[in-house]
C-alpha atoms as a PDB file:
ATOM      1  CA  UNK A   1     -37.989 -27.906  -8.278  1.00  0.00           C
ATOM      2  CA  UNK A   2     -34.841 -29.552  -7.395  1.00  0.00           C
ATOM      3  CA  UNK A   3     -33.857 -30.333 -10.996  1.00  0.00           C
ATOM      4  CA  UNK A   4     -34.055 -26.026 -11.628  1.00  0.00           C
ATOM      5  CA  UNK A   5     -31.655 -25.767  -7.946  1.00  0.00           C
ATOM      6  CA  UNK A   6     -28.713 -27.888  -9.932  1.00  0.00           C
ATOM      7  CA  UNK A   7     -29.213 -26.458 -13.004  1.00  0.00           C
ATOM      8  CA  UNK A   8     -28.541 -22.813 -11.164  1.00  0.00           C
ATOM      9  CA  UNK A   9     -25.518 -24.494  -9.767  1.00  0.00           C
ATOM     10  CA  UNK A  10     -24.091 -26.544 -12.695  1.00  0.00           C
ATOM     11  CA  UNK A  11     -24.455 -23.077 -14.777  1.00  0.00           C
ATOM     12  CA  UNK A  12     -22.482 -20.894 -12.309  1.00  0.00           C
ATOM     13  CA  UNK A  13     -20.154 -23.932 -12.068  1.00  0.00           C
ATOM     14  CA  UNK A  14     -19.123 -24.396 -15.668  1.00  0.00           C
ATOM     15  CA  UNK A  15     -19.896 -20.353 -16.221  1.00  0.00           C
ATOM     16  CA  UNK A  16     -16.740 -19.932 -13.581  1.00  0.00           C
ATOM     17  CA  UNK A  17     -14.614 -22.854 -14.791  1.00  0.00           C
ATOM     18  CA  UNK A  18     -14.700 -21.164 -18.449  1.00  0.00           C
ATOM     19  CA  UNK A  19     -13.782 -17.735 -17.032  1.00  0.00           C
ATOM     20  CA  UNK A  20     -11.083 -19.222 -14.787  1.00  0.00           C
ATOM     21  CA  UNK A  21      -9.456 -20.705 -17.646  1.00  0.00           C
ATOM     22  CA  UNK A  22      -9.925 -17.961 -20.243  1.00  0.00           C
ATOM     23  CA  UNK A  23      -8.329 -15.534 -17.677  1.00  0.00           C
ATOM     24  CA  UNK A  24      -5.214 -17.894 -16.994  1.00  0.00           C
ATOM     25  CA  UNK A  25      -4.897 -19.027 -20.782  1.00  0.00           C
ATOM     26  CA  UNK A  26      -5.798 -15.708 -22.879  1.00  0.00           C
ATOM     27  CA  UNK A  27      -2.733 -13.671 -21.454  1.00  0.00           C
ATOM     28  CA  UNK A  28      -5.198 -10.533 -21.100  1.00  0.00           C
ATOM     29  CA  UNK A  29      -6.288 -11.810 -17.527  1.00  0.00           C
ATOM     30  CA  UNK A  30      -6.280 -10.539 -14.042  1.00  0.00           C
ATOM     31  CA  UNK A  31      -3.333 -11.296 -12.297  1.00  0.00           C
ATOM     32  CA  UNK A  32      -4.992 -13.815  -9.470  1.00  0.00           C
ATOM     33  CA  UNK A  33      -1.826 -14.932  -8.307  1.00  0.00           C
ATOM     34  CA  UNK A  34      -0.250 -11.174  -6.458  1.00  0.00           C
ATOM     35  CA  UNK A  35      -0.989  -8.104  -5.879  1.00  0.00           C
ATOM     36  CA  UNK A  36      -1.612  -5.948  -9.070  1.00  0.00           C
ATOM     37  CA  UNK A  37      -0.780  -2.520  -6.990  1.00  0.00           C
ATOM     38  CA  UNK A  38       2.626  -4.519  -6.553  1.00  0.00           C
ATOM     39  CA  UNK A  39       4.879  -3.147  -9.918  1.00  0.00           C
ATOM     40  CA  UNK A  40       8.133  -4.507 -11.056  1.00  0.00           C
ATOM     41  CA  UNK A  41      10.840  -2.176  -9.169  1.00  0.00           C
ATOM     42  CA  UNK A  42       8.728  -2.176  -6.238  1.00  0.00           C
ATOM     43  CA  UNK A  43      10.037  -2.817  -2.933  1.00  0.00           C
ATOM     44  CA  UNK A  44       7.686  -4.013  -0.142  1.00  0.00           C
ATOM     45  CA  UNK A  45       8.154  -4.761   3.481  1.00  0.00           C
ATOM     46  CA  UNK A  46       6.355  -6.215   6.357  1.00  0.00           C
ATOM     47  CA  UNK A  47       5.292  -4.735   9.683  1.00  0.00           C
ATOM     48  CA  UNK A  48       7.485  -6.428  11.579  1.00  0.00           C
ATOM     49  CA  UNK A  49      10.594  -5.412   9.101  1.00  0.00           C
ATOM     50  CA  UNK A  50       9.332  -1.947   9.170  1.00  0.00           C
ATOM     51  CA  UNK A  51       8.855  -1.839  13.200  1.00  0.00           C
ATOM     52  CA  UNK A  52      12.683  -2.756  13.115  1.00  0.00           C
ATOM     53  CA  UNK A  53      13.054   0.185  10.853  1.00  0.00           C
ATOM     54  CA  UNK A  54      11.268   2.963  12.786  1.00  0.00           C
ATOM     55  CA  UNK A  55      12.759   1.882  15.803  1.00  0.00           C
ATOM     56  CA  UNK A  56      16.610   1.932  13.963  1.00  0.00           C
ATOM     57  CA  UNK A  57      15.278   5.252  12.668  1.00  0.00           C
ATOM     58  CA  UNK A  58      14.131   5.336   9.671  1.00  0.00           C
ATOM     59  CA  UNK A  59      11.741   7.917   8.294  1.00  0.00           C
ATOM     60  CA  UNK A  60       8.233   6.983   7.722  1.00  0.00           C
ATOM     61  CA  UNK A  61       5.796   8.957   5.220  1.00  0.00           C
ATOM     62  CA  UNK A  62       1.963   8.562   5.207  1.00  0.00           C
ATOM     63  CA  UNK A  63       0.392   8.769   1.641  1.00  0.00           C
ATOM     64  CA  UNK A  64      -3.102   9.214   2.831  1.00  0.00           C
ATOM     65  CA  UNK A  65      -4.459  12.718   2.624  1.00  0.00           C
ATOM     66  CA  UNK A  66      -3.593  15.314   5.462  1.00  0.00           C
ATOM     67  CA  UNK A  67      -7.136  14.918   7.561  1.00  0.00           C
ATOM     68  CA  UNK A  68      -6.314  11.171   7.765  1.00  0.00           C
ATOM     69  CA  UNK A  69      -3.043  11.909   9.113  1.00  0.00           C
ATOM     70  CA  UNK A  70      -4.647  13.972  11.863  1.00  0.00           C
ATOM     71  CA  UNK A  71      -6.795  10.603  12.820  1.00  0.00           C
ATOM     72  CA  UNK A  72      -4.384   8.443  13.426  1.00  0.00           C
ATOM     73  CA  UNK A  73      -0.933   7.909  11.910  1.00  0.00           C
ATOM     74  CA  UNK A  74       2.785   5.577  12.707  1.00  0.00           C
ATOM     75  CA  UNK A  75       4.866   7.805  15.326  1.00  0.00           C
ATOM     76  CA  UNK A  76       7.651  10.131  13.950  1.00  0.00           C
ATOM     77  CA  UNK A  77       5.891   9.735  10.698  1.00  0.00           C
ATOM     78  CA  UNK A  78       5.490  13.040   8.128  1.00  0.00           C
ATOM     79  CA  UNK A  79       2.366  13.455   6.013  1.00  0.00           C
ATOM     80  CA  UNK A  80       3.011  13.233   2.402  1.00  0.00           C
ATOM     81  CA  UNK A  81      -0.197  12.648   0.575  1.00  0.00           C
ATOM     82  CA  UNK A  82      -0.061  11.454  -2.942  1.00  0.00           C
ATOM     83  CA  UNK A  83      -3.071  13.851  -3.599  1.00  0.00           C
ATOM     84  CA  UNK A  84      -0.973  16.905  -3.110  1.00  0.00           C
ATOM     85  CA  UNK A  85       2.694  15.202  -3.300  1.00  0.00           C
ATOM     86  CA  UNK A  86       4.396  18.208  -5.095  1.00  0.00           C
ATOM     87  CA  UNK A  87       3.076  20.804  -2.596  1.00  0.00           C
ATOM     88  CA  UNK A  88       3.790  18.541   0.266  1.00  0.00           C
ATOM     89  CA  UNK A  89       7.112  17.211  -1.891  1.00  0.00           C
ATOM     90  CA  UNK A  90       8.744  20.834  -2.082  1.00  0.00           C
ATOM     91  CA  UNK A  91       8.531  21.284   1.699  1.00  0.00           C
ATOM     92  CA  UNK A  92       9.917  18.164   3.054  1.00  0.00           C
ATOM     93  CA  UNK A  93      12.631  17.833   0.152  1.00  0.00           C
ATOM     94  CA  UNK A  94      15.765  18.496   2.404  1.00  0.00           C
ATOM     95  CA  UNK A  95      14.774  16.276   5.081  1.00  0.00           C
ATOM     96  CA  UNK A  96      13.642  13.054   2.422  1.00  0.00           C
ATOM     97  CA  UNK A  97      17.154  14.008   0.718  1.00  0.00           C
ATOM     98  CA  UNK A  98      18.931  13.525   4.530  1.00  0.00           C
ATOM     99  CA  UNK A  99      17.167   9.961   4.715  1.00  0.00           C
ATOM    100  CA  UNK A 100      18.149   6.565   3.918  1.00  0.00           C
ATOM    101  CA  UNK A 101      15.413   4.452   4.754  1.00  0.00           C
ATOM    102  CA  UNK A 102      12.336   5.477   4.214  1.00  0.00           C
ATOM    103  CA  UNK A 103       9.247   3.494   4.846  1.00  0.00           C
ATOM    104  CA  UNK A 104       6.051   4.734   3.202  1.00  0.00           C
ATOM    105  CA  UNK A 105       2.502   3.436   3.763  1.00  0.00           C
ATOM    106  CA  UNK A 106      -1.497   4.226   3.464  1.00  0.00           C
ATOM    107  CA  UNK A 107      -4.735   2.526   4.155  1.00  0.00           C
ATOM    108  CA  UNK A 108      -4.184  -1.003   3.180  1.00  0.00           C
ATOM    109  CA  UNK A 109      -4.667  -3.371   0.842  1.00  0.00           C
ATOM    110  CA  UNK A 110      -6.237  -1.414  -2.474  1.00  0.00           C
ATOM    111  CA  UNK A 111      -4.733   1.809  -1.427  1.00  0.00           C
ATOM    112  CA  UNK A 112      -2.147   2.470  -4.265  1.00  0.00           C
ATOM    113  CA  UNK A 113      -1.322   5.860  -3.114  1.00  0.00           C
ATOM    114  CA  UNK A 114       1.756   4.491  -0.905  1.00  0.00           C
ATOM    115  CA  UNK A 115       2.801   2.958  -4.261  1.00  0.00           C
ATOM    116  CA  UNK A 116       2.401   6.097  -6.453  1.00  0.00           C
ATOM    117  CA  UNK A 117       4.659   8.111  -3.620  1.00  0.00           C
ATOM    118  CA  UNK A 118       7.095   5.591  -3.231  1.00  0.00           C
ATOM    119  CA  UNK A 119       7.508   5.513  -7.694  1.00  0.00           C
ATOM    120  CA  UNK A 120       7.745   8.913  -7.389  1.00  0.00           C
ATOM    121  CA  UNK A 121      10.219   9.469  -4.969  1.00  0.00           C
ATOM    122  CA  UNK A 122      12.436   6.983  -6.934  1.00  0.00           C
ATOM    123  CA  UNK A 123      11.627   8.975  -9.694  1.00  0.00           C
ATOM    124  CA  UNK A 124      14.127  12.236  -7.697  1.00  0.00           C
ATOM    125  CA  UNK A 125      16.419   9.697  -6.880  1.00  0.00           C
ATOM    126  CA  UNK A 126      14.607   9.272  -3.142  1.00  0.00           C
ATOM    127  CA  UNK A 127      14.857   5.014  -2.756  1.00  0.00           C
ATOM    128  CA  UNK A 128      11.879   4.509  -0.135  1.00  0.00           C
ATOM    129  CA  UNK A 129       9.963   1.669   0.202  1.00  0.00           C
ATOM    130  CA  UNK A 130       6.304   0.273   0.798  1.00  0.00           C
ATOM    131  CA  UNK A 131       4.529  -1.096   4.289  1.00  0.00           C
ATOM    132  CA  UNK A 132       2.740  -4.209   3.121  1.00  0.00           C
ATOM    133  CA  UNK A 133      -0.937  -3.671   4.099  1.00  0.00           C
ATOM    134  CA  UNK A 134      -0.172  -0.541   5.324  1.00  0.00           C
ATOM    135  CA  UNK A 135      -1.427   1.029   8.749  1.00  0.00           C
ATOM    136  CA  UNK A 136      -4.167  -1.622   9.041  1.00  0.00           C
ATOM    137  CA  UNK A 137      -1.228  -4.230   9.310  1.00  0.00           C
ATOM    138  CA  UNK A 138       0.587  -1.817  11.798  1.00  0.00           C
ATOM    139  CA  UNK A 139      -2.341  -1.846  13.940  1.00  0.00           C
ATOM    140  CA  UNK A 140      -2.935  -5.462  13.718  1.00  0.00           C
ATOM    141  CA  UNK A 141       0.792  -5.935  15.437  1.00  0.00           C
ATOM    142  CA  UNK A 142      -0.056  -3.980  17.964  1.00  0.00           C
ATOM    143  CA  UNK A 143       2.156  -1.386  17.342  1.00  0.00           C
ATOM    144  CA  UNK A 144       1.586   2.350  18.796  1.00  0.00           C
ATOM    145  CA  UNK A 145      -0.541   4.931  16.945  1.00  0.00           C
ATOM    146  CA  UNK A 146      -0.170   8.873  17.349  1.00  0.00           C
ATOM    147  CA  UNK A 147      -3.010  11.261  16.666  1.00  0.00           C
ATOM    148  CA  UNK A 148      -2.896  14.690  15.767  1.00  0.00           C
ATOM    149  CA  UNK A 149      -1.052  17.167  13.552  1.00  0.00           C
ATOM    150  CA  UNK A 150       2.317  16.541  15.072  1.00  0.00           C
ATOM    151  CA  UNK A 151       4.473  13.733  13.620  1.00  0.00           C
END
């Protein structure tokens, strides 16, 4: 019985080790080693940096879709959600143009969509850039939360 327990282990050892170094040697791997929402041109900051911002006032822009804006979102902050940017785009356009630092961020780590905004503001000549973690590192600072509609 305990010769089948190492053989389980030794498999899933060796079965890793080969997978490991097929993914680091084959140049078609996963990138283990940063973030792979992270592109080149890409600029990211962290909640402390972008606390410093908000309170210097710059404009922040939530990329999560409208009804999680109404749940919770960063004070001052204007709801542009990458699943209906050029709708939401088109209306906020004078005041993103007014703006020179602009802060935009989502649900966290895995959430792209403050990526996809941020590209795409760059895009129209917009520079903005990305809250590392998003509002779950926001929160975990401590910093204050508004709910509700109004930014």
């Amino acid at each position: 019985m305990d010769l089948r327990w190492w053989r389980v282990v030794l498999i899933a050892a060796v079965g890793s080790a080969l997978g490991l170094s097929w993914n680091l040697l084959s140049g078609r791997g996963f990138a283990l080693d940063r973030n792979v929402l992270i592109q080149e041109g890409d600029q990211i900051v962290e909640a402390s940096e972008a606390k410093r911002r908000l309170d210097a006032g710059a404009l922040f822009l939530d990329a999560r879709p409208d009804a999680f804006y109404g749940m919770s979102h960063i004070p001052g902050a204007l709801s542009l959600p990458e699943d209906d940017f050029d709708r939401a785009y088109a209306r906020l356009e004078p005041t993103l143009r007014k703006n020179l630092d602009i802060v935009v961020y989502c649900s966290g780590f895995g959430c792209e969509a403050s990526h996809i905004v941020a590209r795409k503001l760059k895009e129209r000549g917009i520079p903005a850039v990305v809250l590392h973690d998003g509002l779950p590192a926001w929160q975990e600072h401590g910093y204050p939360l508004r709910e509700g509609p109004q930014p």
